[in-house]
PDB file of N, CA and C in Angstrom:
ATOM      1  N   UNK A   1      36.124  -6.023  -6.628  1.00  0.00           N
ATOM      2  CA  UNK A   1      34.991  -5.108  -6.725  1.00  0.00           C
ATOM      3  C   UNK A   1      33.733  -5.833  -7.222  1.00  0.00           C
ATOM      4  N   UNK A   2      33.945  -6.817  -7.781  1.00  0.00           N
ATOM      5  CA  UNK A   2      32.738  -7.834  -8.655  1.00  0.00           C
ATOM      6  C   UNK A   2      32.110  -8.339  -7.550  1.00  0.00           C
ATOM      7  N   UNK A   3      33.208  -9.192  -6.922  1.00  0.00           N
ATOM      8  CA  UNK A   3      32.079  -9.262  -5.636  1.00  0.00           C
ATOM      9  C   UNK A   3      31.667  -8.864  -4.569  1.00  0.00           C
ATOM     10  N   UNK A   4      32.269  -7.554  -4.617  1.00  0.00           N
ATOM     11  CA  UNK A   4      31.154  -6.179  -3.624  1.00  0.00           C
ATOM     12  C   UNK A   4      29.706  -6.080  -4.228  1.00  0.00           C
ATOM     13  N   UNK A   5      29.821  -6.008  -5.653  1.00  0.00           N
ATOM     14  CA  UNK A   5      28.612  -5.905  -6.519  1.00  0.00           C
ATOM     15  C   UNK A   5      27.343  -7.094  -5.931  1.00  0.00           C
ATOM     16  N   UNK A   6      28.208  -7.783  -6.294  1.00  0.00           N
ATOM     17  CA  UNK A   6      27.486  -9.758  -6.539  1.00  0.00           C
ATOM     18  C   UNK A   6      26.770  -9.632  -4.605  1.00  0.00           C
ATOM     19  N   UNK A   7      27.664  -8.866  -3.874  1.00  0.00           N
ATOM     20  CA  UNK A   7      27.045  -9.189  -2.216  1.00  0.00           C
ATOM     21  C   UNK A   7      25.667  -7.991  -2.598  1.00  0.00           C
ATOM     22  N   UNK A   8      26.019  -7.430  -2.608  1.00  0.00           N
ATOM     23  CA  UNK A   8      25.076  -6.155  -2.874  1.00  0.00           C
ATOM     24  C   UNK A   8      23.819  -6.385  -3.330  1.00  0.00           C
ATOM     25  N   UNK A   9      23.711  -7.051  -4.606  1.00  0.00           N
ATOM     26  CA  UNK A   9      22.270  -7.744  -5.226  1.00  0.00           C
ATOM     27  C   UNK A   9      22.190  -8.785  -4.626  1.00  0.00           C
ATOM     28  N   UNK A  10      22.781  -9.396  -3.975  1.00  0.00           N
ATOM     29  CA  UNK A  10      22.139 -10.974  -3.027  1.00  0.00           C
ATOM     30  C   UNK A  10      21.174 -10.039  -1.871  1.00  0.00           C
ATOM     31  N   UNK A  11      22.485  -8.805  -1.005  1.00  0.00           N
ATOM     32  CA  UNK A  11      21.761  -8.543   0.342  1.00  0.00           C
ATOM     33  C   UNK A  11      20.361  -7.927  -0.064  1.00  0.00           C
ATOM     34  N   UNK A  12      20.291  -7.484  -1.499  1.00  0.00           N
ATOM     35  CA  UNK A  12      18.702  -6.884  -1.609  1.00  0.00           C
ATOM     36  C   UNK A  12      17.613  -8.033  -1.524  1.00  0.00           C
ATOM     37  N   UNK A  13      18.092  -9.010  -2.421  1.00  0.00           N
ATOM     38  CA  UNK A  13      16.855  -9.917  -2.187  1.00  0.00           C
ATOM     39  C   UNK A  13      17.158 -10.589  -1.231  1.00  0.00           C
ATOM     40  N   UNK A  14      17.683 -11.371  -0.680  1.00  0.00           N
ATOM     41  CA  UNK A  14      17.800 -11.769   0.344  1.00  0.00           C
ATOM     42  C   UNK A  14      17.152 -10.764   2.022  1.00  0.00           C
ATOM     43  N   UNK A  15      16.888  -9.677   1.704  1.00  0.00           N
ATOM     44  CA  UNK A  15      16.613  -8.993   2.701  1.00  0.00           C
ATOM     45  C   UNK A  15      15.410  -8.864   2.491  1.00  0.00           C
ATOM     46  N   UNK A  16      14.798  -9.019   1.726  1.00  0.00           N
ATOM     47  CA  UNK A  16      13.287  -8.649   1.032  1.00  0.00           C
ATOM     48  C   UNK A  16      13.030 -10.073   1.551  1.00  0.00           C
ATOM     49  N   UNK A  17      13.635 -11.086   1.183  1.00  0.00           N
ATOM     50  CA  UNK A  17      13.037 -12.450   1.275  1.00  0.00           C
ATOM     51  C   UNK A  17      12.783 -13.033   3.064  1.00  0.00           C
ATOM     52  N   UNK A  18      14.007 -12.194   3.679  1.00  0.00           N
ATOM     53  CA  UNK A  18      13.887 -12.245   5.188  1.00  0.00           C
ATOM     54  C   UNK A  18      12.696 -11.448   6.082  1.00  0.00           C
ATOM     55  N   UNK A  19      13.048 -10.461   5.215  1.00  0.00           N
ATOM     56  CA  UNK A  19      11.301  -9.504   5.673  1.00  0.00           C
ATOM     57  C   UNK A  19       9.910 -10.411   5.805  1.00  0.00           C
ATOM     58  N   UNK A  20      10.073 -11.212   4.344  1.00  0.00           N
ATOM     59  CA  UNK A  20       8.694 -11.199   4.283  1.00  0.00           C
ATOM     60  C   UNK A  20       8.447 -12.475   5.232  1.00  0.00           C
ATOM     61  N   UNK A  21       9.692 -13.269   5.486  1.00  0.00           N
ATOM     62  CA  UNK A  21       9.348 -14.395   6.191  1.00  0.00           C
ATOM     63  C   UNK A  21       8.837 -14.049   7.823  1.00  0.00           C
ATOM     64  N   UNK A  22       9.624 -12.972   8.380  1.00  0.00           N
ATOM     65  CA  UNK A  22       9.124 -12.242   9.488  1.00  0.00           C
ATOM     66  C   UNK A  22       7.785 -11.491   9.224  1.00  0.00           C
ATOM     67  N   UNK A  23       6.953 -11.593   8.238  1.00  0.00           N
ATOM     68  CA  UNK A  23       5.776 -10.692   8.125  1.00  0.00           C
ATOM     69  C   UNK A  23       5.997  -9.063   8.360  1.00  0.00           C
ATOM     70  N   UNK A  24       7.171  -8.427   7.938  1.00  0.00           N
ATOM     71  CA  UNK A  24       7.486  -6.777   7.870  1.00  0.00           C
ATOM     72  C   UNK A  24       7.287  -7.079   6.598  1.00  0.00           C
ATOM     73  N   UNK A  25       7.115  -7.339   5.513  1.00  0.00           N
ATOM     74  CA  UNK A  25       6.645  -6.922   4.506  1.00  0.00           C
ATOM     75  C   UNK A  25       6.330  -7.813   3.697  1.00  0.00           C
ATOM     76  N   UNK A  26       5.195  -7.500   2.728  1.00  0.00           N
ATOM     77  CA  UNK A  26       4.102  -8.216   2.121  1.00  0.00           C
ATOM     78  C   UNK A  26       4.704  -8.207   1.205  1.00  0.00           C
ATOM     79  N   UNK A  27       4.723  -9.773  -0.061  1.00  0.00           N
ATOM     80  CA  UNK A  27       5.373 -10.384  -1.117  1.00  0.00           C
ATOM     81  C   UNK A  27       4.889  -8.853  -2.200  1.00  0.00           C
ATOM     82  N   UNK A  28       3.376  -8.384  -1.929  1.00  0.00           N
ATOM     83  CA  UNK A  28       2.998  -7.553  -2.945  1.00  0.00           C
ATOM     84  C   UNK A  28       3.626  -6.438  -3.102  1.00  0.00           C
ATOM     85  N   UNK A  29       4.123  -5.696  -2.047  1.00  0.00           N
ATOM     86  CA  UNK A  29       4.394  -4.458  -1.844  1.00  0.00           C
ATOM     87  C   UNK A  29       5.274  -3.858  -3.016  1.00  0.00           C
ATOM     88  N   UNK A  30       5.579  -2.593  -2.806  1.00  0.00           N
ATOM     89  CA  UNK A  30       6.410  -1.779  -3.259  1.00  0.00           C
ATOM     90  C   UNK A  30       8.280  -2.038  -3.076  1.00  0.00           C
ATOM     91  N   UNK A  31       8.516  -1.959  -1.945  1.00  0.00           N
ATOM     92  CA  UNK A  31       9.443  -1.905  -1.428  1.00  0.00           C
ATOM     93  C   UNK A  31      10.117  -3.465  -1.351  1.00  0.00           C
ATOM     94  N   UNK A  32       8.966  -4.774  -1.473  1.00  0.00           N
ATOM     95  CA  UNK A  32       9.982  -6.201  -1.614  1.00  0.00           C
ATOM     96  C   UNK A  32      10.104  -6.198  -3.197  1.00  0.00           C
ATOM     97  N   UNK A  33       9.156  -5.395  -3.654  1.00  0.00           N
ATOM     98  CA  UNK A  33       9.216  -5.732  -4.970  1.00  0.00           C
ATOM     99  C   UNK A  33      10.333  -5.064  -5.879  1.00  0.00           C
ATOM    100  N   UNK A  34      10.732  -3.895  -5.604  1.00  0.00           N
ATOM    101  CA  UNK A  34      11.919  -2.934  -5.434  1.00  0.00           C
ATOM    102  C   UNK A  34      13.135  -3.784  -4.865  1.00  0.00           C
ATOM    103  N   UNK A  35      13.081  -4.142  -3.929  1.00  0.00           N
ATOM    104  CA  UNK A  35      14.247  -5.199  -3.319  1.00  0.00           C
ATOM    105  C   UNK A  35      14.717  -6.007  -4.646  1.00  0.00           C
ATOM    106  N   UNK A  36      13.427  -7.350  -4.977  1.00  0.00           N
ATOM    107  CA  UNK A  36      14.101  -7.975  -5.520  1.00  0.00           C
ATOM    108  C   UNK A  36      14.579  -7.905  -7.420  1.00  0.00           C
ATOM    109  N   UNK A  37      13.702  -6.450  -7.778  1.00  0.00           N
ATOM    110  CA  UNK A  37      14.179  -6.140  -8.937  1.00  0.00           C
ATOM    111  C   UNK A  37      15.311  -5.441  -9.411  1.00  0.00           C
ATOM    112  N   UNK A  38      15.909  -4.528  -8.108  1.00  0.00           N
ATOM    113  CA  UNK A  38      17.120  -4.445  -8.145  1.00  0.00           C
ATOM    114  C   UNK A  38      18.470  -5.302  -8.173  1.00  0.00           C
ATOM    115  N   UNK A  39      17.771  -6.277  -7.064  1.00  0.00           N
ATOM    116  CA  UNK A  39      18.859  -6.968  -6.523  1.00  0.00           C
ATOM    117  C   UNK A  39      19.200  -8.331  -8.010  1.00  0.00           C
ATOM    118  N   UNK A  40      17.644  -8.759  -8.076  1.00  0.00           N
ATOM    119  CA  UNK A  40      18.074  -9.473  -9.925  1.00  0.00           C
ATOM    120  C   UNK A  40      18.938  -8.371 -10.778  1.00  0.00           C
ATOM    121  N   UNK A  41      18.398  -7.370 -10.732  1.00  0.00           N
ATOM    122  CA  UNK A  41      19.435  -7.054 -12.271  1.00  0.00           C
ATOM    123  C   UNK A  41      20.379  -6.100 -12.270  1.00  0.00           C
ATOM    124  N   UNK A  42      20.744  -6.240 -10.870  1.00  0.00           N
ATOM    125  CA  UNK A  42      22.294  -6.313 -10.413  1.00  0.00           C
ATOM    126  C   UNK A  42      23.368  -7.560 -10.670  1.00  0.00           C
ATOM    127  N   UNK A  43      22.523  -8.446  -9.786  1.00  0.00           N
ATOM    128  CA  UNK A  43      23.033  -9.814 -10.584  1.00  0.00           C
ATOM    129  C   UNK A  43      22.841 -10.810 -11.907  1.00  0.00           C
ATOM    130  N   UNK A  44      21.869 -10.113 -12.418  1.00  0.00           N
ATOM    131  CA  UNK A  44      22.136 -10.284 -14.045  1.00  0.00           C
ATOM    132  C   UNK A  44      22.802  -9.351 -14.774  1.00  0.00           C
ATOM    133  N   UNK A  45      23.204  -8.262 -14.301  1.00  0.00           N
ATOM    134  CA  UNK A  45      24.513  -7.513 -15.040  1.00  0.00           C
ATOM    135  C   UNK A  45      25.618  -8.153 -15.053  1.00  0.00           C
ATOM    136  N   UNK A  46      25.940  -8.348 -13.641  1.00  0.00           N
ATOM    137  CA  UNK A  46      27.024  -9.358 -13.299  1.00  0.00           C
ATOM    138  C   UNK A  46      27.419 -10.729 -13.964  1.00  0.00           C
ATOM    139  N   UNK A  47      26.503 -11.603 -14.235  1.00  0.00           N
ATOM    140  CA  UNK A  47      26.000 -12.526 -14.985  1.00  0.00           C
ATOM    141  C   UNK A  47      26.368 -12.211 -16.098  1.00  0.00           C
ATOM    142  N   UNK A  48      25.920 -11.246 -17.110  1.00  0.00           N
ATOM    143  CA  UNK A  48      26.221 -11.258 -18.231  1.00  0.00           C
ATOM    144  C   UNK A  48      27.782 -10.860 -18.341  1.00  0.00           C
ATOM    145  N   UNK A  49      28.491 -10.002 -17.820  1.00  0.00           N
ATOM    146  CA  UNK A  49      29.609  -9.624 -17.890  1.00  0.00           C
ATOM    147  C   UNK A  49      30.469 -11.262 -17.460  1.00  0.00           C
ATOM    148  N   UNK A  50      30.489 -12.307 -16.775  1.00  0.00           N
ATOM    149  CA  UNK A  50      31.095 -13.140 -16.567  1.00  0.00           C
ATOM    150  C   UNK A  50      30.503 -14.011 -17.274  1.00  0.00           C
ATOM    151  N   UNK A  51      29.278 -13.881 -18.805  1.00  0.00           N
ATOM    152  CA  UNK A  51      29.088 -15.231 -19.655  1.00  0.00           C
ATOM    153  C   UNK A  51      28.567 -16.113 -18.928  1.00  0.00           C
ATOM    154  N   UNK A  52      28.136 -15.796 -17.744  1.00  0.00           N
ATOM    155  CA  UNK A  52      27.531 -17.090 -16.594  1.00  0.00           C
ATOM    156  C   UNK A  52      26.074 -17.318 -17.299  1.00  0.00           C
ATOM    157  N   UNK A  53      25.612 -18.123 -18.539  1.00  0.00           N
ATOM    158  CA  UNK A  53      23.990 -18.009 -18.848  1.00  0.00           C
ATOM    159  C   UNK A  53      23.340 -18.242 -17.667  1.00  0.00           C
ATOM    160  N   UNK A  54      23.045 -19.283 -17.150  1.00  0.00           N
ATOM    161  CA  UNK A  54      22.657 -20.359 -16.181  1.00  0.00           C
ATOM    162  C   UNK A  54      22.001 -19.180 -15.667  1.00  0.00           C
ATOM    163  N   UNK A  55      22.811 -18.652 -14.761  1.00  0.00           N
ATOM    164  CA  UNK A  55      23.147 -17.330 -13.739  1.00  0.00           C
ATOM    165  C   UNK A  55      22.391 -16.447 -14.327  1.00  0.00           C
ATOM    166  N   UNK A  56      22.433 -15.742 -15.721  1.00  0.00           N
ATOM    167  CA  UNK A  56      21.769 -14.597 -16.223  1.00  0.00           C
ATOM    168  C   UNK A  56      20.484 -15.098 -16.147  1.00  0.00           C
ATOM    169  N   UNK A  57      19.629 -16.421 -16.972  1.00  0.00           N
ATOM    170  CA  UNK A  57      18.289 -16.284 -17.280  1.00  0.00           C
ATOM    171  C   UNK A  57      17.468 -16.273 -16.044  1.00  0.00           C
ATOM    172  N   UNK A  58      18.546 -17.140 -14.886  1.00  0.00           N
ATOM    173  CA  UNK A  58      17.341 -17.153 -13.746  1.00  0.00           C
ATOM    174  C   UNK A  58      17.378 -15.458 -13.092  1.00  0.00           C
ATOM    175  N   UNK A  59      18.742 -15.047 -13.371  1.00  0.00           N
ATOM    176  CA  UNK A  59      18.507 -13.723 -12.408  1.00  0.00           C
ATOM    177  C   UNK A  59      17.735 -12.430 -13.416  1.00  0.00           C
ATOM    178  N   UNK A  60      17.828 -12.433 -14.948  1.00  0.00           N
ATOM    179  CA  UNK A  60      17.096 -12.033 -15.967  1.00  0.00           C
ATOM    180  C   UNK A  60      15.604 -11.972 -15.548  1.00  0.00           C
ATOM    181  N   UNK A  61      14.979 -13.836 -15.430  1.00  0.00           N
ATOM    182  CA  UNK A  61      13.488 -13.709 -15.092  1.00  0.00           C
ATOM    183  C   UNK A  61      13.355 -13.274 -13.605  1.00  0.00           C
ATOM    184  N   UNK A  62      14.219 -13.107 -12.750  1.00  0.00           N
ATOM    185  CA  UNK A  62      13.954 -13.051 -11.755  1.00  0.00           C
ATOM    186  C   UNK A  62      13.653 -11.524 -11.300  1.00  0.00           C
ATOM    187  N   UNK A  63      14.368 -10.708 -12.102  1.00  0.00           N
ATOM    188  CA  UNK A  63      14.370  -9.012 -12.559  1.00  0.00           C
ATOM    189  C   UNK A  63      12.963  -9.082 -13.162  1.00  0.00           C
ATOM    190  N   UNK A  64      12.782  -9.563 -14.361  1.00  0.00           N
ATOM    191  CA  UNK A  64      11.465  -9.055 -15.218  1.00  0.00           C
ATOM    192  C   UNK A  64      10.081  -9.275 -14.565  1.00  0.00           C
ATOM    193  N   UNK A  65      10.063 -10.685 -13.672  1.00  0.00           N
ATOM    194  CA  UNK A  65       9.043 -10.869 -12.796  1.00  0.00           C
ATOM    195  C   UNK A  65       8.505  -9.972 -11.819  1.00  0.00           C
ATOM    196  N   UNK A  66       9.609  -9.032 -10.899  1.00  0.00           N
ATOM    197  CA  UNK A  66       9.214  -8.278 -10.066  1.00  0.00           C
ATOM    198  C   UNK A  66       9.150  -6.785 -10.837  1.00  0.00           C
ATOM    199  N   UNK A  67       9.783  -6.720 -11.877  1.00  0.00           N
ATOM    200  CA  UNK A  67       9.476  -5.707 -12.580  1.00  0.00           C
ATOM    201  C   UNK A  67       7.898  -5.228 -13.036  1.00  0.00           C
ATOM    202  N   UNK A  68       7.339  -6.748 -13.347  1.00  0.00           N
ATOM    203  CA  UNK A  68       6.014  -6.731 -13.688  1.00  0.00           C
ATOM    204  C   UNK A  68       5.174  -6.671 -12.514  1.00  0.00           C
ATOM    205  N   UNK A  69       5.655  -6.953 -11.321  1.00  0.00           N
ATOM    206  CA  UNK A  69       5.087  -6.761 -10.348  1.00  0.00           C
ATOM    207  C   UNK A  69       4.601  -5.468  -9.876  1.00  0.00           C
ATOM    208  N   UNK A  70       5.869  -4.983 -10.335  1.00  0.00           N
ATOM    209  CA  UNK A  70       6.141  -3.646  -9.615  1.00  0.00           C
ATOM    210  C   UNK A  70       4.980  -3.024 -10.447  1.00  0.00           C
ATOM    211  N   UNK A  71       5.070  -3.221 -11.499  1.00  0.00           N
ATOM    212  CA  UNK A  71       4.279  -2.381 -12.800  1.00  0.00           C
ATOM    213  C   UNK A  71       2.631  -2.668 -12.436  1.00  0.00           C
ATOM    214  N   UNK A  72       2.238  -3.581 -11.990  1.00  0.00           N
ATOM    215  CA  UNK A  72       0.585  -3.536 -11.457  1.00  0.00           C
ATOM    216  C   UNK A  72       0.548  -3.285 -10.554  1.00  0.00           C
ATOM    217  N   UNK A  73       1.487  -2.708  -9.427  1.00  0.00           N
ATOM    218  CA  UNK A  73       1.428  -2.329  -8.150  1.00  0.00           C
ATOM    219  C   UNK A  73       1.234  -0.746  -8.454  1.00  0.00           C
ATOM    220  N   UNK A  74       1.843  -0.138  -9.397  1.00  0.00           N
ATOM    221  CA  UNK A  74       1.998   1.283  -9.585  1.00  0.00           C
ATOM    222  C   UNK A  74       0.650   1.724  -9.799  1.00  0.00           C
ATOM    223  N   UNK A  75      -0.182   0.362 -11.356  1.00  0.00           N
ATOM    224  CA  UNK A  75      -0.978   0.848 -11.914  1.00  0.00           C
ATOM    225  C   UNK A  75      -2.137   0.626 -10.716  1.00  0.00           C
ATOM    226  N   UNK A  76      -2.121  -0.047  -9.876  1.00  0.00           N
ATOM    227  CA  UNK A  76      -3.106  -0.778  -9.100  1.00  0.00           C
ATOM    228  C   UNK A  76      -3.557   0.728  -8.188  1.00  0.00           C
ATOM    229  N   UNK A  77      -1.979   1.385  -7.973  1.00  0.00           N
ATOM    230  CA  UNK A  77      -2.262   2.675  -7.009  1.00  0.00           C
ATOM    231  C   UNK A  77      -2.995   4.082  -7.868  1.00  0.00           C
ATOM    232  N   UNK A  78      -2.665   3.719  -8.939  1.00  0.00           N
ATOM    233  CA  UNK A  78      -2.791   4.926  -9.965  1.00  0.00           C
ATOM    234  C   UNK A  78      -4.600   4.880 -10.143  1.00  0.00           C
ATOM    235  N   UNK A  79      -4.794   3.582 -10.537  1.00  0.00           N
ATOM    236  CA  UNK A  79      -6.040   3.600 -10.081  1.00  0.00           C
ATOM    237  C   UNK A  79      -6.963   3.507  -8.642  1.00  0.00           C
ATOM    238  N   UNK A  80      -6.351   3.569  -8.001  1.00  0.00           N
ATOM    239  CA  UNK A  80      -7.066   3.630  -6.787  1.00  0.00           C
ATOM    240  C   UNK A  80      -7.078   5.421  -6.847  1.00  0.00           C
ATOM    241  N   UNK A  81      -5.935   6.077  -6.877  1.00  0.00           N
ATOM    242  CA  UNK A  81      -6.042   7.117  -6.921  1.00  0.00           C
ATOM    243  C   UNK A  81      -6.943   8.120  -7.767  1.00  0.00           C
ATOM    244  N   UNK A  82      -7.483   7.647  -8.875  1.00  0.00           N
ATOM    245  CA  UNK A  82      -8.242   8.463  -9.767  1.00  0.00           C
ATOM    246  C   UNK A  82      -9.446   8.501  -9.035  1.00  0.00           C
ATOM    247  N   UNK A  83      -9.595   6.840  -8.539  1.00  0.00           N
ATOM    248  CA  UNK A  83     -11.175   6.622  -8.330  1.00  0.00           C
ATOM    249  C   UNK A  83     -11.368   7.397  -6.882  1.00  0.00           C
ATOM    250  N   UNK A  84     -10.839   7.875  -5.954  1.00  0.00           N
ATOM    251  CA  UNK A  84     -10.834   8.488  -4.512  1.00  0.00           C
ATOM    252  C   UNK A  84     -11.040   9.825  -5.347  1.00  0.00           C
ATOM    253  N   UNK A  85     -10.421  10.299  -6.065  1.00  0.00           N
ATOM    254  CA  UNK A  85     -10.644  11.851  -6.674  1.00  0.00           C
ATOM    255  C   UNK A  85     -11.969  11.950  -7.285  1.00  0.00           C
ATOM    256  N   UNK A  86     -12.552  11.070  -7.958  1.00  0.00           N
ATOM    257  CA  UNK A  86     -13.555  10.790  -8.579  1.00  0.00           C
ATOM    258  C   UNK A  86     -15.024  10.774  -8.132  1.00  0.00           C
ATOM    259  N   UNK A  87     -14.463   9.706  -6.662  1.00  0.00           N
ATOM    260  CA  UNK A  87     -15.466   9.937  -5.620  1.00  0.00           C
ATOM    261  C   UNK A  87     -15.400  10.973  -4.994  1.00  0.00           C
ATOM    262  N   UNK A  88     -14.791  12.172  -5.005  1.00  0.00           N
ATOM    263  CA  UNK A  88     -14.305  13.380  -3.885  1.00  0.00           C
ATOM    264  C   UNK A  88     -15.070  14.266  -4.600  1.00  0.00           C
ATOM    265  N   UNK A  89     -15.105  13.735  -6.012  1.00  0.00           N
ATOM    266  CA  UNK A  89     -15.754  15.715  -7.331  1.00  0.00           C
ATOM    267  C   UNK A  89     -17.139  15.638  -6.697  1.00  0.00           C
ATOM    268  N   UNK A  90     -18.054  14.460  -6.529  1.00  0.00           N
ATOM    269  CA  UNK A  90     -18.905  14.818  -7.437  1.00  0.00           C
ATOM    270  C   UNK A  90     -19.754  15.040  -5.508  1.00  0.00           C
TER     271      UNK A  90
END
Protein backbone atom coordinates (compact mmCIF):
# COMPACT_ATOMS: atom_id res chain seq x y z
CA UNK A 1 0.00 0.00 0.00
CA UNK A 2 3.18 2.38 0.68
CA UNK A 3 3.90 2.17 -2.64
CA UNK A 4 0.48 2.88 -4.12
CA UNK A 5 0.97 6.05 -1.96
CA UNK A 6 4.77 6.78 -3.04
CA UNK A 7 3.24 6.24 -7.12
CA UNK A 8 0.52 8.58 -6.35
CA UNK A 9 2.71 11.70 -5.17
CA UNK A 10 5.35 11.01 -7.96
CA UNK A 11 2.23 10.81 -10.72
CA UNK A 12 1.18 14.38 -9.30
CA UNK A 13 4.33 16.02 -9.86
CA UNK A 14 5.52 14.33 -12.40
CA UNK A 15 2.33 15.19 -14.34
CA UNK A 16 2.50 18.83 -13.53
CA UNK A 17 6.15 18.66 -14.62
CA UNK A 18 5.03 16.93 -18.06
CA UNK A 19 2.35 19.57 -18.59
CA UNK A 20 4.41 22.27 -18.29
CA UNK A 21 7.06 20.88 -20.61
CA UNK A 22 4.22 20.52 -23.32
CA UNK A 23 3.16 24.23 -22.54
CA UNK A 24 -0.66 23.00 -21.04
CA UNK A 25 0.28 24.59 -18.11
CA UNK A 26 2.18 27.50 -16.77
CA UNK A 27 4.98 26.83 -13.85
CA UNK A 28 2.74 29.82 -12.12
CA UNK A 29 -0.58 28.50 -12.16
CA UNK A 30 -2.94 27.14 -9.74
CA UNK A 31 -3.35 23.76 -10.74
CA UNK A 32 0.85 22.88 -11.34
CA UNK A 33 1.19 24.46 -8.26
CA UNK A 34 -1.53 22.21 -6.55
CA UNK A 35 0.10 19.25 -8.44
CA UNK A 36 3.31 19.65 -6.99
CA UNK A 37 2.30 20.56 -3.36
CA UNK A 38 0.36 17.68 -3.01
CA UNK A 39 2.38 15.38 -4.64
CA UNK A 40 5.62 16.71 -2.15
CA UNK A 41 3.75 16.17 0.92
CA UNK A 42 2.50 13.04 0.04
CA UNK A 43 5.92 12.04 -0.35
CA UNK A 44 7.20 13.68 2.59
CA UNK A 45 4.64 11.87 4.71
CA UNK A 46 5.94 8.86 3.31
CA UNK A 47 9.45 9.95 3.97
CA UNK A 48 8.95 10.63 7.36
CA UNK A 49 7.15 7.42 8.24
CA UNK A 50 10.21 5.34 6.62
CA UNK A 51 13.03 7.82 8.58
CA UNK A 52 14.20 8.43 4.91
CA UNK A 53 15.74 12.30 5.95
CA UNK A 54 17.47 12.74 2.60
CA UNK A 55 13.94 11.97 1.06
CA UNK A 56 11.91 14.15 3.64
CA UNK A 57 13.92 17.60 3.41
CA UNK A 58 13.99 17.60 -0.35
CA UNK A 59 10.31 16.48 -0.60
CA UNK A 60 9.53 18.84 2.77
CA UNK A 61 11.10 21.97 0.68
CA UNK A 62 9.68 20.79 -2.21
CA UNK A 63 5.92 20.96 -0.49
CA UNK A 64 6.68 24.39 1.28
CA UNK A 65 7.98 25.99 -2.00
CA UNK A 66 4.83 25.42 -3.99
CA UNK A 67 2.89 26.00 -1.00
CA UNK A 68 4.28 29.52 -1.04
CA UNK A 69 3.58 29.62 -4.44
CA UNK A 70 0.34 28.72 -4.20
CA UNK A 71 -0.09 31.39 -1.40
CA UNK A 72 0.86 34.54 -3.84
CA UNK A 73 -1.10 33.06 -6.49
CA UNK A 74 -4.30 33.18 -4.23
CA UNK A 75 -3.24 36.57 -2.87
CA UNK A 76 -2.22 37.81 -6.41
CA UNK A 77 -6.08 36.83 -7.44
CA UNK A 78 -7.58 38.25 -4.30
CA UNK A 79 -6.14 41.29 -5.29
CA UNK A 80 -6.88 41.51 -8.65
CA UNK A 81 -10.28 40.88 -7.53
CA UNK A 82 -10.86 43.80 -5.11
CA UNK A 83 -9.28 46.13 -7.59
CA UNK A 84 -11.98 45.07 -10.72
CA UNK A 85 -14.77 45.71 -7.91
CA UNK A 86 -13.19 48.88 -7.07
CA UNK A 87 -12.96 49.95 -10.53
CA UNK A 88 -16.75 48.74 -11.14
CA UNK A 89 -18.18 51.17 -7.76
CA UNK A 90 -17.16 54.16 -8.64
Amino acid sequence: MEQVIQLIGAALILTAFVLAQIERLQPSSATYLTLNFLGGLILAAVAALDLDLGFLVLESVWAAVSAAGLIRFVQAARQGAQATREGNVG
